[in-house]
C-alpha atoms as a PDB file:
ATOM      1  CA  UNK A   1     158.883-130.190  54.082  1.00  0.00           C
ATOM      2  CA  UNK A   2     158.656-129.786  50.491  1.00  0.00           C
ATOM      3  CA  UNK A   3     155.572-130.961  49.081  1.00  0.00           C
ATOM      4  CA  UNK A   4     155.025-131.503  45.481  1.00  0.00           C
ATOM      5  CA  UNK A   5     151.381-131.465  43.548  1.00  0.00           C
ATOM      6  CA  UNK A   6     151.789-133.231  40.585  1.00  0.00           C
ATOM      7  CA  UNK A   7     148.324-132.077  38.297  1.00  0.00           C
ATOM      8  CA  UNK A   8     148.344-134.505  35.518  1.00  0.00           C
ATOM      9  CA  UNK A   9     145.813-136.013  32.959  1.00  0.00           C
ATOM     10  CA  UNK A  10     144.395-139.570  33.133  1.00  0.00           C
ATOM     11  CA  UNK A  11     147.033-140.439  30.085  1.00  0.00           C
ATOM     12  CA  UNK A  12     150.224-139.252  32.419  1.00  0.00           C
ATOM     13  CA  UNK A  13     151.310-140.963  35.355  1.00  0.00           C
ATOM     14  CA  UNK A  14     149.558-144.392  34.677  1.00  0.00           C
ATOM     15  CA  UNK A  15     151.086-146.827  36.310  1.00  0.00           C
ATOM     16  CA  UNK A  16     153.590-147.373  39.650  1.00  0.00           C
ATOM     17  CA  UNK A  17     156.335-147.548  37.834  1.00  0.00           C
ATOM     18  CA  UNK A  18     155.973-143.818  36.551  1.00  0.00           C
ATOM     19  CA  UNK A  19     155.080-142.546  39.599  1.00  0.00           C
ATOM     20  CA  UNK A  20     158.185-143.926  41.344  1.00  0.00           C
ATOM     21  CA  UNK A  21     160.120-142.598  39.257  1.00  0.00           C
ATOM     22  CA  UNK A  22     159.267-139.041  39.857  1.00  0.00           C
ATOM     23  CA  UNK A  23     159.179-139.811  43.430  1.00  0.00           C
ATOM     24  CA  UNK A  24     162.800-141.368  43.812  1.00  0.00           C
ATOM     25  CA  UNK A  25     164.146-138.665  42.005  1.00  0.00           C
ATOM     26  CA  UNK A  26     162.250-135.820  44.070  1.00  0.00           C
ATOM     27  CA  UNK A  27     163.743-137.311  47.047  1.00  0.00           C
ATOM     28  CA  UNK A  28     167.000-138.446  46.214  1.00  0.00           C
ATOM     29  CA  UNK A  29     167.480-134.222  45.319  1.00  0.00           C
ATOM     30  CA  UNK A  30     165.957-133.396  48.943  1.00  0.00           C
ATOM     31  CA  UNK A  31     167.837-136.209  51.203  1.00  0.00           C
ATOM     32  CA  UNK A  32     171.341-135.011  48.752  1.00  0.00           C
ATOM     33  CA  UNK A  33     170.771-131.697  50.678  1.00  0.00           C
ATOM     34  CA  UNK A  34     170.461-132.933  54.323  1.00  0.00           C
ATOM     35  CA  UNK A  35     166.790-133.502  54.336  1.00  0.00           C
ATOM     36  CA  UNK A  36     164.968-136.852  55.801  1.00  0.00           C
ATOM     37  CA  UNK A  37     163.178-138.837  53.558  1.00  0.00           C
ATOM     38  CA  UNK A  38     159.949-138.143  55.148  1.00  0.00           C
ATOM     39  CA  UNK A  39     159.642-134.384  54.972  1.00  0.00           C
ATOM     40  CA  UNK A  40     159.629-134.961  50.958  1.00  0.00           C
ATOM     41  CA  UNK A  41     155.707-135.608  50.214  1.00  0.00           C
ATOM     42  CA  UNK A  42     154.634-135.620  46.846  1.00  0.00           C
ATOM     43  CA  UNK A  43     150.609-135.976  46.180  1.00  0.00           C
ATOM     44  CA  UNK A  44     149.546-137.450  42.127  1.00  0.00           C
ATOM     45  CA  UNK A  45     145.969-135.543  41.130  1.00  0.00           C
ATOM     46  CA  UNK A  46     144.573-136.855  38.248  1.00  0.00           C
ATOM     47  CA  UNK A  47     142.572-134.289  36.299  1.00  0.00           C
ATOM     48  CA  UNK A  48     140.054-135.191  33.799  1.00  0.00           C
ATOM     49  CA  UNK A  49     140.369-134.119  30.497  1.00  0.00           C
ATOM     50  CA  UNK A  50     137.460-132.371  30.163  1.00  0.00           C
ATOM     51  CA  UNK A  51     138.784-130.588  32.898  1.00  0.00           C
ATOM     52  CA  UNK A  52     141.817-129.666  31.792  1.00  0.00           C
ATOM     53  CA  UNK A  53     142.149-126.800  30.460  1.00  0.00           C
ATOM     54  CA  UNK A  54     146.168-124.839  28.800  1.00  0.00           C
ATOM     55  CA  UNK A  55     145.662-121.488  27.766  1.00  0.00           C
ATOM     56  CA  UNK A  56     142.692-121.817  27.104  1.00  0.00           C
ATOM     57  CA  UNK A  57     142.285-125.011  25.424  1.00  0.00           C
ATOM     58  CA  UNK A  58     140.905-128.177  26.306  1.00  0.00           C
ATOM     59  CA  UNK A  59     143.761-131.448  26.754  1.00  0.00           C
ATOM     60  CA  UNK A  60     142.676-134.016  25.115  1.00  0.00           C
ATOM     61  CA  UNK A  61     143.661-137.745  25.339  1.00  0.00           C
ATOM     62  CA  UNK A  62     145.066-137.481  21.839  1.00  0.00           C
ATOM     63  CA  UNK A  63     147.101-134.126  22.768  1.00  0.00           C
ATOM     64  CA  UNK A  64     150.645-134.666  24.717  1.00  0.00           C
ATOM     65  CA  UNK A  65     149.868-135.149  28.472  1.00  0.00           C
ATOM     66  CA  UNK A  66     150.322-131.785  30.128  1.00  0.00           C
ATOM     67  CA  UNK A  67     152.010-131.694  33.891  1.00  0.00           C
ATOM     68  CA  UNK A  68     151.837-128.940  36.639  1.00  0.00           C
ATOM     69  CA  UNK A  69     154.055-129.052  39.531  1.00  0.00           C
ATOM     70  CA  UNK A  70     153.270-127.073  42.409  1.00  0.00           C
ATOM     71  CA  UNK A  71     156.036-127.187  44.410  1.00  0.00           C
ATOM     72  CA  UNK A  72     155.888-125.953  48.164  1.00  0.00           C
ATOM     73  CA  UNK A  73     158.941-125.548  50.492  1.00  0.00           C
ATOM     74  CA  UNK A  74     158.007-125.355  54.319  1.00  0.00           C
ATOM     75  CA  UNK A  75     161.672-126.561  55.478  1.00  0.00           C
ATOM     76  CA  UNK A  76     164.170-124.435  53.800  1.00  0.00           C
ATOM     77  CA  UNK A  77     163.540-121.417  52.180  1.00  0.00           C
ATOM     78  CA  UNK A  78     166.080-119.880  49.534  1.00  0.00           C
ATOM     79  CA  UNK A  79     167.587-116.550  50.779  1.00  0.00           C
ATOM     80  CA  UNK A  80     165.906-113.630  48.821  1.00  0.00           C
ATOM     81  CA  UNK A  81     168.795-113.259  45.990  1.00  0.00           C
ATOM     82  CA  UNK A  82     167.656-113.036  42.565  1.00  0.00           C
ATOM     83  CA  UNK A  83     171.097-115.683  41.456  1.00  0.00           C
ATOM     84  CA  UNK A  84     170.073-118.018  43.961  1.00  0.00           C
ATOM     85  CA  UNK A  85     166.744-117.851  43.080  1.00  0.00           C
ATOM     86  CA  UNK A  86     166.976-118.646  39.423  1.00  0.00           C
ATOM     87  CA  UNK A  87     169.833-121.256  39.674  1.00  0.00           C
ATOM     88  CA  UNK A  88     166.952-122.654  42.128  1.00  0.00           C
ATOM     89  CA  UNK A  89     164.745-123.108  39.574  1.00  0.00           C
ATOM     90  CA  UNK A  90     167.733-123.807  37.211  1.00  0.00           C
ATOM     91  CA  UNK A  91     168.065-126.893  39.704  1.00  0.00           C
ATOM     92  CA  UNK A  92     164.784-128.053  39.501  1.00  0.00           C
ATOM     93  CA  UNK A  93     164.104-127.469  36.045  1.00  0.00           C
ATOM     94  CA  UNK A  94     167.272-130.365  35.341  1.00  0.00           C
ATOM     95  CA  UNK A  95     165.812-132.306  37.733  1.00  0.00           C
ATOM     96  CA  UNK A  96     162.424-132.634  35.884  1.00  0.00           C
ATOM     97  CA  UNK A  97     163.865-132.225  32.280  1.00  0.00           C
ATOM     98  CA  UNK A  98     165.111-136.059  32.219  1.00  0.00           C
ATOM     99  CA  UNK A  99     161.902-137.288  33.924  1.00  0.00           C
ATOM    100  CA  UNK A 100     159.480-134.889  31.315  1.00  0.00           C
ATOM    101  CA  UNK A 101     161.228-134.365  27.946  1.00  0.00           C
ATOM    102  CA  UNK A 102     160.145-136.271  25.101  1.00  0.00           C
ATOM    103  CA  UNK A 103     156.451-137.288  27.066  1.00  0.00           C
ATOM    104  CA  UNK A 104     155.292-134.696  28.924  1.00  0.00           C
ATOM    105  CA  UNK A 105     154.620-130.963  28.401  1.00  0.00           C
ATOM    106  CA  UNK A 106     154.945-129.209  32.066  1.00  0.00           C
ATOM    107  CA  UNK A 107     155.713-126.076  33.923  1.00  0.00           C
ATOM    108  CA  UNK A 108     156.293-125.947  37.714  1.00  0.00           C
ATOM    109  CA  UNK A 109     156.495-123.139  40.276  1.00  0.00           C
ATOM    110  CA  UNK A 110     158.331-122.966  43.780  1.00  0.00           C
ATOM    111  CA  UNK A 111     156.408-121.145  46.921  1.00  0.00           C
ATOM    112  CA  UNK A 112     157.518-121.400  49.740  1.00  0.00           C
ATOM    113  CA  UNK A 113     155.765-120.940  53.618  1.00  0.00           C
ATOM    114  CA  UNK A 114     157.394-119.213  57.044  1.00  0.00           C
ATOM    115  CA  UNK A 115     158.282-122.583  58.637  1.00  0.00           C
ATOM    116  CA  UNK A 116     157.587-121.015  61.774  1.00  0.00           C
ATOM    117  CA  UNK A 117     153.817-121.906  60.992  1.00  0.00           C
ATOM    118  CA  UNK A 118     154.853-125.878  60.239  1.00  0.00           C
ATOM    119  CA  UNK A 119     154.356-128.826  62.565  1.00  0.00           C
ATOM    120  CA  UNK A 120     154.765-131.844  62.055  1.00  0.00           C
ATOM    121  CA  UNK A 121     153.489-134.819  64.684  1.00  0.00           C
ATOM    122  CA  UNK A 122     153.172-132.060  67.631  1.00  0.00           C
ATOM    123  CA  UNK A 123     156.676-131.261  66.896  1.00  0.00           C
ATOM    124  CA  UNK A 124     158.551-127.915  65.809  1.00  0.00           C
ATOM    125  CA  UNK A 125     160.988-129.492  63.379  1.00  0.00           C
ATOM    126  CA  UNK A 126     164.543-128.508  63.964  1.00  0.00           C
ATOM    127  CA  UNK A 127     166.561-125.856  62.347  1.00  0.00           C
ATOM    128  CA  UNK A 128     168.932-126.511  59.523  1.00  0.00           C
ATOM    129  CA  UNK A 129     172.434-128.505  60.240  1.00  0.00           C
ATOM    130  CA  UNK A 130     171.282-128.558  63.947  1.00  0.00           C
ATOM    131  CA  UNK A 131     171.913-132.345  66.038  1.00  0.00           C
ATOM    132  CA  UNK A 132     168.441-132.133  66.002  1.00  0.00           C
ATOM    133  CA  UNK A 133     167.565-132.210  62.170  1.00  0.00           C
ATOM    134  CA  UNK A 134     170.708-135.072  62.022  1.00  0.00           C
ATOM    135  CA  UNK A 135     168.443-136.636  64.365  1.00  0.00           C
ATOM    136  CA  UNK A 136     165.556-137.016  62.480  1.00  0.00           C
ATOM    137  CA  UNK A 137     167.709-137.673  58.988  1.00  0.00           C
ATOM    138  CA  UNK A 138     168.802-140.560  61.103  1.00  0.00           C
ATOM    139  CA  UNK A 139     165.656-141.977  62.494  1.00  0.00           C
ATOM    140  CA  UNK A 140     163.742-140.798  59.281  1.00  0.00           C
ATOM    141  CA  UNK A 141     160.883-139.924  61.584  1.00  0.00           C
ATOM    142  CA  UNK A 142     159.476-136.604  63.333  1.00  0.00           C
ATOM    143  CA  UNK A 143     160.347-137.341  67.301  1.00  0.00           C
ATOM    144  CA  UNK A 144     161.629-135.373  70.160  1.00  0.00           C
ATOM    145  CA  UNK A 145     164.869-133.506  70.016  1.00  0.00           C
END
């Protein structure tokens, strides 16, 4: 699953029409790779701005809206290369650019979790371009394989 954090001030992110967006995007990139729609989970946490807080500096609601993704990858990890690695965040980074430029300042990171330790409605989820993972692209649901 990837799951996204989106930290933002009460200035960013204001209305449903912003946050879908983000969201369509996000998960048009993840179903593009082979993913179902419902692994892709992306969680909006408003921060107040006395509470927020870049390099040491309070965010104002006068100062541009400031946006941390904290992206976490449970389903597919990238293979340790340092090429893949960046183009990965090459990817990402023009993914967000369209969304961000121009409103936003933001910075994002990538973890990523040993899927081994993932469940998902009691269920192991299936490997990579296994019938099983076709299976739940298909259904769009966790279920048995």
């Amino acid at each position: 699953m990837p799951h996204w954090l989106v930290y933002h001030p009460p200035n960013a992110y204001t209305n449903d029409e912003s946050k879908d967006a983000l969201v369509k995007a996000v998960t048009a990139f993840y179903v593009g790779v082979g993913m179902p729609a419902f692994y892709v989970v992306v969680n909006f946490i408003k921060v107040p701005h006395e509470d927020f807080y870049v390099g040491g500096v309070r965010r104002g609601p006068d100062d541009k809206p400031f946006v941390r993704f904290t992206i976490n990858h449970v389903a597919h990890n990238f293979p340790d290369d340092d090429q893949v690695r960046r183009e990965a965040g090459d990817t990402f980074n023009n993914l967000l650019t369209p969304l961000m430029k121009g409103k936003y300042d933001w910075e994002f990171h990538i973890s990523e979790t040993d899927r081994r330790l993932w469940k998902t409605n009691e269920f192991t989820p299936p490997e990579r371009d296994t019938d099983g993972e076709r299976l739940w692209v298909k259904e769009n649901r966790p279920m048995a394989y």
